[in-house]
N, C-alpha and C. Protein backbone atom coordinates (compact mmCIF):
# COMPACT_ATOMS: atom_id res chain seq x y z
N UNK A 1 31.54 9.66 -23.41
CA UNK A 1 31.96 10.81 -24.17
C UNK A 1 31.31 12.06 -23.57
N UNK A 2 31.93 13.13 -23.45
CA UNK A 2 31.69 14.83 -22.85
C UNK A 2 31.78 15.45 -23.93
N UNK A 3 30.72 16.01 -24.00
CA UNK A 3 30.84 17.50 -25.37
C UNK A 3 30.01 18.70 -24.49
N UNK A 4 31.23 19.42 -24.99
CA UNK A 4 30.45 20.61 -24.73
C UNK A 4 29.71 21.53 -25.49
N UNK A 5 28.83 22.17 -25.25
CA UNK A 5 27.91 22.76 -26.21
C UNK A 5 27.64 24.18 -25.78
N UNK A 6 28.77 25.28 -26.98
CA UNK A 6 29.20 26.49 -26.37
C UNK A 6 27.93 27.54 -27.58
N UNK A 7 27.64 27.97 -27.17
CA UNK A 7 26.53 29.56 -27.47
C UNK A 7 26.87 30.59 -27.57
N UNK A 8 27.27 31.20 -28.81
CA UNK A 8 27.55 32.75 -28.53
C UNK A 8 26.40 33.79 -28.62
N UNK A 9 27.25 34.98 -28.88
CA UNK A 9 26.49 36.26 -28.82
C UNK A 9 24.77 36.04 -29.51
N UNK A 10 23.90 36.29 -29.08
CA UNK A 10 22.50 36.99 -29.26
C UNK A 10 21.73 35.40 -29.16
N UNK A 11 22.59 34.40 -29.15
CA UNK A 11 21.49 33.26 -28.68
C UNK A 11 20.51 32.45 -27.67
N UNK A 12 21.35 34.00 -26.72
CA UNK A 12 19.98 33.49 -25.74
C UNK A 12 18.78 33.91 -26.26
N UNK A 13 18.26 35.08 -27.15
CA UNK A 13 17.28 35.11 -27.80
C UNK A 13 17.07 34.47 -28.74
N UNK A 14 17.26 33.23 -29.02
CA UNK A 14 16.76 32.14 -29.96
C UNK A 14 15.06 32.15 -29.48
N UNK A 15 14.38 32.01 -30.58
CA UNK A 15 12.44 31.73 -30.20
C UNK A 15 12.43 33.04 -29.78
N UNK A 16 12.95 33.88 -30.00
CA UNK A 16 12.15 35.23 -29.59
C UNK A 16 12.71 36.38 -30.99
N UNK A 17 13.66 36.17 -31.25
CA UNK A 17 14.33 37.17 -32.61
C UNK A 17 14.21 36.51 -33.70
N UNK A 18 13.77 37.02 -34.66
CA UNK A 18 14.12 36.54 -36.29
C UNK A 18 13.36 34.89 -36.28
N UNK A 19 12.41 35.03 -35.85
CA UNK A 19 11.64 33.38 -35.55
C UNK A 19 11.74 32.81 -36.97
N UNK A 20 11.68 33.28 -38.07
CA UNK A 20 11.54 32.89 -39.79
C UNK A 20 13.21 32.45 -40.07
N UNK A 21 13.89 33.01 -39.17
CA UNK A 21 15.50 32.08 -39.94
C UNK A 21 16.09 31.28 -38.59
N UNK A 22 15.63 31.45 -36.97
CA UNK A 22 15.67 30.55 -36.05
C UNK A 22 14.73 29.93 -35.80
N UNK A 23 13.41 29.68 -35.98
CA UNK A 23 12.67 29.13 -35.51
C UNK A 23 12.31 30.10 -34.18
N UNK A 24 11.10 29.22 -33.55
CA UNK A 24 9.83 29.17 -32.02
C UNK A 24 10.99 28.94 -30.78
N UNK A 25 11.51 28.26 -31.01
CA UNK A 25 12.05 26.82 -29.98
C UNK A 25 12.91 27.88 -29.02
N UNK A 26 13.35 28.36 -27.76
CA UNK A 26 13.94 29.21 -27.13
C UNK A 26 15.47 28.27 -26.67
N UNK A 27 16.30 28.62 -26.47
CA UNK A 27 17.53 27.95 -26.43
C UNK A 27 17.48 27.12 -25.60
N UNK A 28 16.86 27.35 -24.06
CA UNK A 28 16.73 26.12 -23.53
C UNK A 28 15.78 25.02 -24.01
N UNK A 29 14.96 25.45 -24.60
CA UNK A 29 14.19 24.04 -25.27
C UNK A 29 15.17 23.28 -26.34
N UNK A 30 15.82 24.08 -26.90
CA UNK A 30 16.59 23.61 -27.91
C UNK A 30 17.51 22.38 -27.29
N UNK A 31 18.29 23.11 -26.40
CA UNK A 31 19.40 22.25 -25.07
C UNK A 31 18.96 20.97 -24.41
N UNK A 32 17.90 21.24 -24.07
CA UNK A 32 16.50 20.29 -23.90
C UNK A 32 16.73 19.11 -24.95
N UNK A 33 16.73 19.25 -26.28
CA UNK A 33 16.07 18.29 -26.88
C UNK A 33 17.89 17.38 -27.45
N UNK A 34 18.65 18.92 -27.42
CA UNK A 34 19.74 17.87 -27.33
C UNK A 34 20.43 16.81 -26.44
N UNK A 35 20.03 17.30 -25.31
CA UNK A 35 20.79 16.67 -23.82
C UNK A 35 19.95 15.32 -24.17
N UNK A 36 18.67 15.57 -24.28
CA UNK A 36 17.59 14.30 -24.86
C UNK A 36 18.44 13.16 -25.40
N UNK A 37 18.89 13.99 -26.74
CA UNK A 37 19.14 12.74 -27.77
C UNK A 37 20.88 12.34 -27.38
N UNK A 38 21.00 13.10 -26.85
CA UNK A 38 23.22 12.96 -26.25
C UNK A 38 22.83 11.54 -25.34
N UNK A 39 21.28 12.06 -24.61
CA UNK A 39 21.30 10.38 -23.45
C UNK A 39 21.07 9.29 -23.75
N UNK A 40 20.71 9.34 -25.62
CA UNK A 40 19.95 8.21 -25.71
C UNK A 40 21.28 7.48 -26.49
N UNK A 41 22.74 8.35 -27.17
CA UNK A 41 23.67 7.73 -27.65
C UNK A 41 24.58 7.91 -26.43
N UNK A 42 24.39 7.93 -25.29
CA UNK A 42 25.37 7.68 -24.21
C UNK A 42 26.46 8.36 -24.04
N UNK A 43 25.85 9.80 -24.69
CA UNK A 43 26.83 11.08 -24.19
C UNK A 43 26.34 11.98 -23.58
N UNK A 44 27.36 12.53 -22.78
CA UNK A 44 26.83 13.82 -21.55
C UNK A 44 27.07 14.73 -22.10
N UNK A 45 26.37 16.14 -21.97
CA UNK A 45 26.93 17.11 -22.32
C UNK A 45 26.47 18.17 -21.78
N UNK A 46 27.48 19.06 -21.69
CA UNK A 46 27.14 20.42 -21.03
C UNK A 46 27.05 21.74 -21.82
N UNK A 47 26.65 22.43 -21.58
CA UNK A 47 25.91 23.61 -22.46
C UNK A 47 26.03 24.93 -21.36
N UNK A 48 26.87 26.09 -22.51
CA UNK A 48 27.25 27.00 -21.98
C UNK A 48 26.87 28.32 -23.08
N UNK A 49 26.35 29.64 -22.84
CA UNK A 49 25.96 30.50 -23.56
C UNK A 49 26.97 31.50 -22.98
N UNK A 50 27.37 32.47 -24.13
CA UNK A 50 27.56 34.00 -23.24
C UNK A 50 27.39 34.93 -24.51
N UNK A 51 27.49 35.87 -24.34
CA UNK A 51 27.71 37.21 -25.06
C UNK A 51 28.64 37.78 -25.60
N UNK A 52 29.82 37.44 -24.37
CA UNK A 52 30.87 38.20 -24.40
C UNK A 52 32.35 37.15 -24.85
N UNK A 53 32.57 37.44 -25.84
CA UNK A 53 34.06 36.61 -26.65
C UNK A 53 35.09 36.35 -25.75
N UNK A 54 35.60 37.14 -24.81
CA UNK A 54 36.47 36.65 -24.04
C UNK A 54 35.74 35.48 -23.25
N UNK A 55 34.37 35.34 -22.61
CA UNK A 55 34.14 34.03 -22.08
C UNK A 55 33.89 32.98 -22.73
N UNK A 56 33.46 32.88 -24.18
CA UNK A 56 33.40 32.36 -25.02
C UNK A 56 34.96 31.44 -25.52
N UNK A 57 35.78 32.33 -25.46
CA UNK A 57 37.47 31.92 -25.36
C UNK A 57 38.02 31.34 -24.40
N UNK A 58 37.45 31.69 -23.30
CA UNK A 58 37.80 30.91 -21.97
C UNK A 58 36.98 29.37 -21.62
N UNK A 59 35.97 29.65 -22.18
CA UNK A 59 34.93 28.02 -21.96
C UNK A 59 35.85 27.17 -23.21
N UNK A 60 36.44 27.60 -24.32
CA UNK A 60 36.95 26.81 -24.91
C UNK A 60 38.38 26.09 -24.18
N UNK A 61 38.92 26.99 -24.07
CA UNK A 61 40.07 26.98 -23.40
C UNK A 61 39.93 25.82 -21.95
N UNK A 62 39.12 26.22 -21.54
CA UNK A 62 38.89 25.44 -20.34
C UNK A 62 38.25 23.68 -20.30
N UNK A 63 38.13 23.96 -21.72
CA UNK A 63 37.42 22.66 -22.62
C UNK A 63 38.71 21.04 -22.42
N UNK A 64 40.18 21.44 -22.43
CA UNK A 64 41.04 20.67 -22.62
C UNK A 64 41.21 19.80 -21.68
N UNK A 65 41.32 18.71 -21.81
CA UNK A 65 41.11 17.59 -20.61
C UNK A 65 39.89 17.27 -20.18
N UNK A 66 39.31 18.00 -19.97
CA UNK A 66 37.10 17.83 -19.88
C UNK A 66 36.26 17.04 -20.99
N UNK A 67 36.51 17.81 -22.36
CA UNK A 67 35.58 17.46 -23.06
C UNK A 67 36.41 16.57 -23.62
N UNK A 68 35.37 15.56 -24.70
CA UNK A 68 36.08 15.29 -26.17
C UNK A 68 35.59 15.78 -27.51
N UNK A 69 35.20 16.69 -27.32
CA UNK A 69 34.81 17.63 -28.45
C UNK A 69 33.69 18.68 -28.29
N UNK A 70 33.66 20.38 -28.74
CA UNK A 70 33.17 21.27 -28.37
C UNK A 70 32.50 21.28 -29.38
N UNK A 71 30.86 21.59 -29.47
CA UNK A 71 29.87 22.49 -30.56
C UNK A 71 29.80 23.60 -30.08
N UNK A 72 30.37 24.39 -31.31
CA UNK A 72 30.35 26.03 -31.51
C UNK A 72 29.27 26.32 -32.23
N UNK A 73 28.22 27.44 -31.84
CA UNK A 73 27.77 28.23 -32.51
C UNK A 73 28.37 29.52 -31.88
N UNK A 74 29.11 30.60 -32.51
CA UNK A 74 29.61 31.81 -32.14
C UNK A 74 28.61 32.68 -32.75
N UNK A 75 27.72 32.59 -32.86
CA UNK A 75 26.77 33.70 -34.09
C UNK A 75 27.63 34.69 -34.25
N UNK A 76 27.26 36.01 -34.15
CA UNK A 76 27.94 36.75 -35.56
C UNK A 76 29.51 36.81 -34.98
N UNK A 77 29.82 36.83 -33.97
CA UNK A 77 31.48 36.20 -33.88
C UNK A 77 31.92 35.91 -34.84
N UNK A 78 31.22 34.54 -35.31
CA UNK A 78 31.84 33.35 -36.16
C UNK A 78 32.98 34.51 -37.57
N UNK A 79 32.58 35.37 -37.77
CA UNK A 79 32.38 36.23 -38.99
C UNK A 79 34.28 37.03 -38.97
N UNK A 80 34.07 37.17 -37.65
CA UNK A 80 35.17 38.49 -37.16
C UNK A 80 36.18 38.21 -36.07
N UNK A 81 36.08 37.20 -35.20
CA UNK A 81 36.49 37.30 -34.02
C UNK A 81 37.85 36.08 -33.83
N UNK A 82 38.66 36.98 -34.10
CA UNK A 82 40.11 35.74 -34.15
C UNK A 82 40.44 35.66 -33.18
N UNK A 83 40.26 36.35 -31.87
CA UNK A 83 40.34 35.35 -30.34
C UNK A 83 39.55 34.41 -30.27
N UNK A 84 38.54 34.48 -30.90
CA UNK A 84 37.68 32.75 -30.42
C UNK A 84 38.50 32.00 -31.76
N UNK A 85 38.55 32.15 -32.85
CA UNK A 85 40.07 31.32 -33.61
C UNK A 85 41.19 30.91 -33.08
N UNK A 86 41.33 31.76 -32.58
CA UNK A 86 42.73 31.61 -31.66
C UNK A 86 43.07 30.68 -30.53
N UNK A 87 41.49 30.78 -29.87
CA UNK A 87 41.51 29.57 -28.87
C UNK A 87 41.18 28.45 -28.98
N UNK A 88 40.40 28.21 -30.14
CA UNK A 88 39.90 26.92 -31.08
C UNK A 88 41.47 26.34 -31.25
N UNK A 89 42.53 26.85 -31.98
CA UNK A 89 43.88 26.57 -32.31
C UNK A 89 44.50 26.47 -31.42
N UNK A 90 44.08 26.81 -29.90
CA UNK A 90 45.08 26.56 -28.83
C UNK A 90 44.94 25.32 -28.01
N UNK A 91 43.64 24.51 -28.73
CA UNK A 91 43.33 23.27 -27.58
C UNK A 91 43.32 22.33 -28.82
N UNK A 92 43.49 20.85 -27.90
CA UNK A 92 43.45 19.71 -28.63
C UNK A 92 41.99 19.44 -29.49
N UNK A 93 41.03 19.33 -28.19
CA UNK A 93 39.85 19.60 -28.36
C UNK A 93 39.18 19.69 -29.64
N UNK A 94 38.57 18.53 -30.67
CA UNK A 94 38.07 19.22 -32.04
C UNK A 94 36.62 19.93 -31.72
N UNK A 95 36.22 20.90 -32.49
CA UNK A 95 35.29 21.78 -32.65
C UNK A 95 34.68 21.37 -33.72
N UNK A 96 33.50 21.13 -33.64
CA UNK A 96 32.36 21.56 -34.57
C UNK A 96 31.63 22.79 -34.64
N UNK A 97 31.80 23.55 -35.87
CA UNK A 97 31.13 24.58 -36.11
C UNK A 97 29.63 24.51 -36.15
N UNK A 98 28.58 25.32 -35.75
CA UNK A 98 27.60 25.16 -36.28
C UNK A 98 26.74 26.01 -36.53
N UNK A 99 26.10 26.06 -37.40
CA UNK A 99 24.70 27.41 -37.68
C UNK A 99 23.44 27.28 -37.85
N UNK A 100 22.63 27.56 -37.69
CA UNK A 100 20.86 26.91 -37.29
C UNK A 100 20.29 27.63 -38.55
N UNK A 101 20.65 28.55 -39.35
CA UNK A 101 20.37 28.77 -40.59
C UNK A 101 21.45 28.34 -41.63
N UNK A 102 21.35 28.78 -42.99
CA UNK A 102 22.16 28.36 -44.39
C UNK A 102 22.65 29.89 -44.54
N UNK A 103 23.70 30.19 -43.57
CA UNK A 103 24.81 31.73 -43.89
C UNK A 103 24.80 31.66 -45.18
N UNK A 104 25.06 30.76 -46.31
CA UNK A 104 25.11 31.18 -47.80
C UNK A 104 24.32 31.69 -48.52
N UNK A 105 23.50 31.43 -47.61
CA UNK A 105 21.57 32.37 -48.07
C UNK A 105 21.23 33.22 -48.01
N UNK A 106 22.23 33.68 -47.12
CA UNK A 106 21.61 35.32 -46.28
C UNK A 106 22.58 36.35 -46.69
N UNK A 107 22.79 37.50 -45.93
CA UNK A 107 23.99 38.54 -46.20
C UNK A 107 24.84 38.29 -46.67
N UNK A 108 25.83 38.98 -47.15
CA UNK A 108 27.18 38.72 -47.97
C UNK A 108 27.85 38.08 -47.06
N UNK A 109 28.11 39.34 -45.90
CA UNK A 109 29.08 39.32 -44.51
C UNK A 109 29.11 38.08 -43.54
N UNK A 110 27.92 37.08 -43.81
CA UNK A 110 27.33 35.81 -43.00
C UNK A 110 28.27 34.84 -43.66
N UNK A 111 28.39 34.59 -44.84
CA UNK A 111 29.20 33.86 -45.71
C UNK A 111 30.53 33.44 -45.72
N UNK A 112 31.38 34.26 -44.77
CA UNK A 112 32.68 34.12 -44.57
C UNK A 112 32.83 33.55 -42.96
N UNK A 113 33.28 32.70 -42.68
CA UNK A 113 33.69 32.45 -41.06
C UNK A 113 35.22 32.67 -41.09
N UNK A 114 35.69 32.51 -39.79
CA UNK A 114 37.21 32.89 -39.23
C UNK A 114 37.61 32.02 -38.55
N UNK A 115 36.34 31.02 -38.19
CA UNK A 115 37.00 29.73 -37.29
C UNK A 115 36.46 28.31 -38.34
N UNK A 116 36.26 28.63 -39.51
CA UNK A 116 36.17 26.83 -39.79
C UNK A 116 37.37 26.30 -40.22
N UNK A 117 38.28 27.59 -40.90
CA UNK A 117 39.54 27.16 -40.82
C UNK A 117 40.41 26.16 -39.48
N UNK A 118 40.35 26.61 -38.52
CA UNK A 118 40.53 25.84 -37.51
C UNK A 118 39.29 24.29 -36.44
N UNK A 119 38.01 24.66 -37.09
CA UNK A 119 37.63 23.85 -37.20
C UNK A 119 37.21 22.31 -37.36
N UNK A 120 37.10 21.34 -36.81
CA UNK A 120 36.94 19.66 -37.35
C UNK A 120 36.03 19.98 -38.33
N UNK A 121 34.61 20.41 -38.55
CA UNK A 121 34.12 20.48 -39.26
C UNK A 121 33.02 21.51 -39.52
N UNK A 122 32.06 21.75 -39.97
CA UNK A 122 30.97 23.02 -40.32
C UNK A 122 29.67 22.27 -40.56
N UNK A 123 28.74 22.55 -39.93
CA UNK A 123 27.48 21.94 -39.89
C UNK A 123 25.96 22.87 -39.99
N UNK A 124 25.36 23.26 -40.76
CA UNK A 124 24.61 25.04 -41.34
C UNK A 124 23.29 24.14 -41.85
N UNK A 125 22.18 25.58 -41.50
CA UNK A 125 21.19 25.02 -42.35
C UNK A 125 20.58 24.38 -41.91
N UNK A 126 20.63 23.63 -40.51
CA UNK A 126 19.30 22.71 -40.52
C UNK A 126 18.87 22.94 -39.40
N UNK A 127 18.89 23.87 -39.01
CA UNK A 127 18.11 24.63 -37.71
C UNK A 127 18.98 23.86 -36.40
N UNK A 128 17.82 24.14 -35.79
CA UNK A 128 18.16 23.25 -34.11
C UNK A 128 18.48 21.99 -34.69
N UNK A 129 18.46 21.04 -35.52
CA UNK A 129 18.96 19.83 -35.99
C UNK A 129 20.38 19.78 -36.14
N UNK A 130 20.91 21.13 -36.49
CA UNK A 130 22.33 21.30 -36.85
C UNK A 130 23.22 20.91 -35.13
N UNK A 131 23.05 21.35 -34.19
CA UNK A 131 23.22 20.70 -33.16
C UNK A 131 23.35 19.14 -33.35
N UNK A 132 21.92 18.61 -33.31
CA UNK A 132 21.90 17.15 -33.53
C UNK A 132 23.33 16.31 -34.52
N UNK A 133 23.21 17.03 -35.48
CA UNK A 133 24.51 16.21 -36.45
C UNK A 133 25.32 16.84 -36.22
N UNK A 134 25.59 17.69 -35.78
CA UNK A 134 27.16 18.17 -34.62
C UNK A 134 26.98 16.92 -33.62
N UNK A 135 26.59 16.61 -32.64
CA UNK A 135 26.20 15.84 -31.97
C UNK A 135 27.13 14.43 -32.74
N UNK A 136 25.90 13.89 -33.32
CA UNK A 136 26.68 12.50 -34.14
C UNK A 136 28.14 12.40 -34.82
N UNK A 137 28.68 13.91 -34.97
CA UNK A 137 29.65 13.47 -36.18
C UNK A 137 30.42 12.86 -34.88
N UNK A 138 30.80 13.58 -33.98
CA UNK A 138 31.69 12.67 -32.59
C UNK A 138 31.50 11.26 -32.56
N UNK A 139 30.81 10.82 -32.92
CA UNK A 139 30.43 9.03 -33.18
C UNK A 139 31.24 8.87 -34.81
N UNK A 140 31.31 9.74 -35.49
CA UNK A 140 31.97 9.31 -36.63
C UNK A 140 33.82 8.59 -36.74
């Protein structure tokens, strides 16, 4: 099994911004500990960050035939951005959503997404773990 493991906007500063609702852990440690546990259930996976929504749309896009399922975190994307919806809806590819904090906790504006609608599923709240059970549900 191939998953890919896509990063949006401001997460390359994971362990350096807002350490009290992301945690210490810097994204590659994070990637680190998933690639870890992907080897120990006998999945590969590749891990891709950007900033910018159109590449974010294109790593999905480019996902079809490669992967068998993409983990999304789009950070504040997730909120606004119906080209990365759009390309979620354009591939076979299921998506797992995911968020390393509990959005229902925080701002109003955090609370609403635009892609779980198109989504396999939504996975929030449990930090860098939320990865991890993104991870497993593909075994489900």
């Amino acid at each position: 099994m191939n998953i890919l493991v896509v990063n949006g906007v401001n997460l390359n500063m994971t362990g350096r911004r807002e350490k009290g609702v992301y945690g210490t852990k810097t994204l590659r440690e994070i990637n680190d500990e998933i690639a870890s546990f992907a080897d120990k259930l006998g999945i590969t996976v590749k891990f891709f960050q950007n900033n910018l929504e159109g590449e974010i749309c294109t790593a999905i896009q480019s996902a079809e035939g490669k992967y068998d399922g993409i983990i999304l975190n789009a950070g504040a994307f997730t909120h606004y951005s119906y080209a990365i919806r759009d390309a979620i809806a354009s591939v076979t590819v299921p998506v797992v959503e995911v968020h390393m904090s509990n959005v229902h906790a925080r701002e109003e504006f955090r609370r609403n997404s635009v892609l779980t609608p198109v989504c396999k599923g939504e996975i929030l709240g449990f930090g860098k773990n939320s990865y991890i059970l993104a991870l497993e549900s593909f075994l489900l």
